[in-house]
C-alpha atoms as a PDB file:
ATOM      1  CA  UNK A   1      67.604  54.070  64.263  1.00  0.00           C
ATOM      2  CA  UNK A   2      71.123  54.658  63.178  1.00  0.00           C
ATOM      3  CA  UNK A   3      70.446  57.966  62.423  1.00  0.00           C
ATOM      4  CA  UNK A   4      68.981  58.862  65.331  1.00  0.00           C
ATOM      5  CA  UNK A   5      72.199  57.187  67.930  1.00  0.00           C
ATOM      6  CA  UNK A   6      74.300  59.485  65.527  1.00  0.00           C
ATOM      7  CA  UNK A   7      72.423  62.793  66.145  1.00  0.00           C
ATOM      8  CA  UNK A   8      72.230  61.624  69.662  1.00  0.00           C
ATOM      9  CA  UNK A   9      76.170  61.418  69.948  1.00  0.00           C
ATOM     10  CA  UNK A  10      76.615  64.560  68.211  1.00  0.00           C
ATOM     11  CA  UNK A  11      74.575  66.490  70.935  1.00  0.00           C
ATOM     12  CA  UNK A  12      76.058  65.182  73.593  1.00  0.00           C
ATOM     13  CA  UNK A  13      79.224  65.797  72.093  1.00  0.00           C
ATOM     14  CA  UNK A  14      78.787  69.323  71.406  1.00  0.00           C
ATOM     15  CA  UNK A  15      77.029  69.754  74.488  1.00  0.00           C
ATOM     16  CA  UNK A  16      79.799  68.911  76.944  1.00  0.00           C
ATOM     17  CA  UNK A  17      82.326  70.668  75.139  1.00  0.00           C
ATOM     18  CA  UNK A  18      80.113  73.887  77.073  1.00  0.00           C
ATOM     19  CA  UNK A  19      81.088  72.580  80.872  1.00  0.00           C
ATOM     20  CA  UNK A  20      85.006  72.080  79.431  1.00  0.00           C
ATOM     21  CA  UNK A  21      86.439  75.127  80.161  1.00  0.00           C
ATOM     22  CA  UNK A  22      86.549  77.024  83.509  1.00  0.00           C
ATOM     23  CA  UNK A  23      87.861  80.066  82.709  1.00  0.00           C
ATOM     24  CA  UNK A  24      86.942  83.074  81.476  1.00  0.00           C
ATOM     25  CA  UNK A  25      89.145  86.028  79.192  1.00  0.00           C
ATOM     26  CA  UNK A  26      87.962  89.544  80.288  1.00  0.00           C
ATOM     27  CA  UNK A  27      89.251  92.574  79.021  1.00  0.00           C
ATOM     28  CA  UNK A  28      88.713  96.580  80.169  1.00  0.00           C
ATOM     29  CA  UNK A  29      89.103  99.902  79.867  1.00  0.00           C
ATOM     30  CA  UNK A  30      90.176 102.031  82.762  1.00  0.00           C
ATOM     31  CA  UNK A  31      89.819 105.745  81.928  1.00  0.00           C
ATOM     32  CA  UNK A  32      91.546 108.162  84.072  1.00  0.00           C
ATOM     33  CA  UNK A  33      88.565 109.466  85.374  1.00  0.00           C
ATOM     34  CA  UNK A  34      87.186 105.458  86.513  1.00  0.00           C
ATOM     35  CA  UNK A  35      87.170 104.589  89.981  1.00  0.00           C
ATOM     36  CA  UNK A  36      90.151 102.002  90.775  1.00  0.00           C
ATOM     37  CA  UNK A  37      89.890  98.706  89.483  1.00  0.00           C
ATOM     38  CA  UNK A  38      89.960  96.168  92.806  1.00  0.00           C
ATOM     39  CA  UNK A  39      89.594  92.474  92.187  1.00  0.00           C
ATOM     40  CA  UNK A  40      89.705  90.172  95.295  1.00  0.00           C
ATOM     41  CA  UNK A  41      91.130  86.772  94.097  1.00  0.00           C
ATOM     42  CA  UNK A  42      89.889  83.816  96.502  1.00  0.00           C
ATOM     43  CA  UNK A  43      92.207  81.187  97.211  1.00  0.00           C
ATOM     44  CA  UNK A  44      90.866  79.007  94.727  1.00  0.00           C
ATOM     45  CA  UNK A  45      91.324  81.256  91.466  1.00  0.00           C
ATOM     46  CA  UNK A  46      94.046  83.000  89.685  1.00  0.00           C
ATOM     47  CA  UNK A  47      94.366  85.391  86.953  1.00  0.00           C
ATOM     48  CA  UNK A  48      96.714  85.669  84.093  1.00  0.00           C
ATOM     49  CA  UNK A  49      97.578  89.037  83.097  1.00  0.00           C
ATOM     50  CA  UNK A  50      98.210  88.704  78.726  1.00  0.00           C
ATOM     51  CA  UNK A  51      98.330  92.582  78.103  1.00  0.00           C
ATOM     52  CA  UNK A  52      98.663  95.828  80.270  1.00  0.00           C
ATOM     53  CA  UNK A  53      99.426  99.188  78.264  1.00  0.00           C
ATOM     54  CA  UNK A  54      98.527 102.977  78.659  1.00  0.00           C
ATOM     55  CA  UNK A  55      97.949 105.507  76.016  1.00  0.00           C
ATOM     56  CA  UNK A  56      99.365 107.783  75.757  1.00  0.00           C
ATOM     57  CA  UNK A  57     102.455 108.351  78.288  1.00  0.00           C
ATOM     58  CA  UNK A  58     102.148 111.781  79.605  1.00  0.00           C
ATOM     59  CA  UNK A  59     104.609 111.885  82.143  1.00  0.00           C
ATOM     60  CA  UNK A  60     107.435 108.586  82.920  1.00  0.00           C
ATOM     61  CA  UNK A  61     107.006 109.170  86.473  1.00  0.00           C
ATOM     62  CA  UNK A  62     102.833 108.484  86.306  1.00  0.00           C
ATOM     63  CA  UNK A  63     102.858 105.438  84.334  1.00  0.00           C
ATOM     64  CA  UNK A  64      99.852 102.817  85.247  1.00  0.00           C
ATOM     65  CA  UNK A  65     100.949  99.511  87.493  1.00  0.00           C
ATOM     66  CA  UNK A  66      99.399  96.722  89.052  1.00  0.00           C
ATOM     67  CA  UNK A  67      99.617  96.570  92.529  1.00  0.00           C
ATOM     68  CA  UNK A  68      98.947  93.510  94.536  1.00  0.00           C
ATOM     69  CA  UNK A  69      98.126  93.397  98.688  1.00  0.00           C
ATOM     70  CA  UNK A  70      97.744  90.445 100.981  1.00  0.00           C
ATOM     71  CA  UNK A  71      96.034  91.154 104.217  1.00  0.00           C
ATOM     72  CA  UNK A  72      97.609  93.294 107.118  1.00  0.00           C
ATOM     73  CA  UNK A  73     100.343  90.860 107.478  1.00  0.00           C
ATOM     74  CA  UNK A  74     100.864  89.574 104.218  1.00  0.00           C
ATOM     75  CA  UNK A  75     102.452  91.942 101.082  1.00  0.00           C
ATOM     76  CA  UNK A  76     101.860  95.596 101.887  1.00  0.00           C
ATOM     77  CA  UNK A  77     101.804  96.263  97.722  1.00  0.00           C
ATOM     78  CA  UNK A  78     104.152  95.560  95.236  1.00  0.00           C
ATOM     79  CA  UNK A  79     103.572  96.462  91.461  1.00  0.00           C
ATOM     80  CA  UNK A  80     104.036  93.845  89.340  1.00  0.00           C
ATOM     81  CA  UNK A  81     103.162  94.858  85.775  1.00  0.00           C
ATOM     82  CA  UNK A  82     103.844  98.229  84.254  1.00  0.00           C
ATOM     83  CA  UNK A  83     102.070 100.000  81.389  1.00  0.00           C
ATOM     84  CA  UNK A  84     104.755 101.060  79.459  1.00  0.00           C
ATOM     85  CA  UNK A  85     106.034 100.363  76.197  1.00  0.00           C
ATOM     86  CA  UNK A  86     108.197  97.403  76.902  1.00  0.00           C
ATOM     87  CA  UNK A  87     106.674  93.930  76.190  1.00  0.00           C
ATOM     88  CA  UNK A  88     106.167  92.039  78.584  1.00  0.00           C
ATOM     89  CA  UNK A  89     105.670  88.174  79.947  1.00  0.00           C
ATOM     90  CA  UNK A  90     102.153  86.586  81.238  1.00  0.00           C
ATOM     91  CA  UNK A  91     102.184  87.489  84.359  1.00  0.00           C
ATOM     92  CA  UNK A  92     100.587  84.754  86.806  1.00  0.00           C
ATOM     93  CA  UNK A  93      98.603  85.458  90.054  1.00  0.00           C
ATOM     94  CA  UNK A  94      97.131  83.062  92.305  1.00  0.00           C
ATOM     95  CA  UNK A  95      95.057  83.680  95.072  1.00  0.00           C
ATOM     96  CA  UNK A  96      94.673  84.731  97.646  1.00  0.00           C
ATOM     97  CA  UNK A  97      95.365  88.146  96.728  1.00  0.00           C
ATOM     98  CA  UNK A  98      94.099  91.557  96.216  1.00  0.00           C
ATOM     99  CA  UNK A  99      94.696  92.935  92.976  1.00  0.00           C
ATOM    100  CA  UNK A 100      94.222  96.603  92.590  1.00  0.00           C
ATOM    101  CA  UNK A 101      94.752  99.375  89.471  1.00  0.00           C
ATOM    102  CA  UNK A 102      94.761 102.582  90.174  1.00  0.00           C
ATOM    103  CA  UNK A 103      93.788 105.049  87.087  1.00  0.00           C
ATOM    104  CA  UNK A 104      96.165 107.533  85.858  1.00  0.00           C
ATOM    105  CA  UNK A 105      94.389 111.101  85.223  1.00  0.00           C
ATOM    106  CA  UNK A 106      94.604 112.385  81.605  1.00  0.00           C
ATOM    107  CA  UNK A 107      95.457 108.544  80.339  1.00  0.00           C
ATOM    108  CA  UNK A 108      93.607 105.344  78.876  1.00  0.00           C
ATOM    109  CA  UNK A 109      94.419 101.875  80.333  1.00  0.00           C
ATOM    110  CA  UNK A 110      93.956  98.485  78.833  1.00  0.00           C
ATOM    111  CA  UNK A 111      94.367  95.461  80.483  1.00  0.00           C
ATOM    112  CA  UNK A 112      93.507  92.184  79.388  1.00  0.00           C
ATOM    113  CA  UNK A 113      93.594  88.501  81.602  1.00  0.00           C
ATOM    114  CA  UNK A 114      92.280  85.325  81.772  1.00  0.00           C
ATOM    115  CA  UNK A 115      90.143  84.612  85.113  1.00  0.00           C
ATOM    116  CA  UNK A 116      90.530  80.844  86.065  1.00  0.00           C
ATOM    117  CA  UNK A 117      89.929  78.242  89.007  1.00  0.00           C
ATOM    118  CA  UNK A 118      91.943  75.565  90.557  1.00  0.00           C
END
């Protein structure tokens, strides 16, 4: 009977460890030739941008961004990450907010966040 309370306890124990997180870590690659990347963020979620780069840098004047937009009278776009070289900070986004990537011809873009809920 012991045994049994202890394998019981372990399930349960492992199995709510599946419902503890909300989140989820998605990464992609946007080839120059991909359609734009658009991701409508409800009010409810935000996204965590870890890591934003572009191979290779053809031009400093074409370099990849992340543009957000908030409704007609809300931000009209404003790029908040770059894919340059520099290092950069987690960026933070809650909703609600559009967030949109536009592909740069000729180039590779990686871009890694975390997806979560409030």
């Amino acid at each position: 009977m012991k045994t049994l309370t202890c394998l019981i306890i372990a399930i349960l124990v492992s199995i709510s460890s599946l419902f503890a997180g909300d989140g989820m870590f998605v990464s992609l690659v946007i080839h120059g030739t991909d359609q734009p990347l658009r991701i409508d963020l409800p009010s409810s979620q935000y996204v965590i941008v870890k890591n934003f780069t572009q191979s290779p840098i053809i031009d400093l004047n074409d370099i990849g961004g992340i543009a957000l937009y908030q409704g007609a009278a809300g931000l009209s776009g404003i790029n908040v990450v770059f894919a340059d070289a520099s290092p950069h900070e987690d960026v933070y986004i809650a909703g609600p907010m559009i967030i949109y990537v536009q592909p740069i011809p000729g180039a590779t873009l990686f871009l890694s966040y975390f997806l979560g809920s409030n």
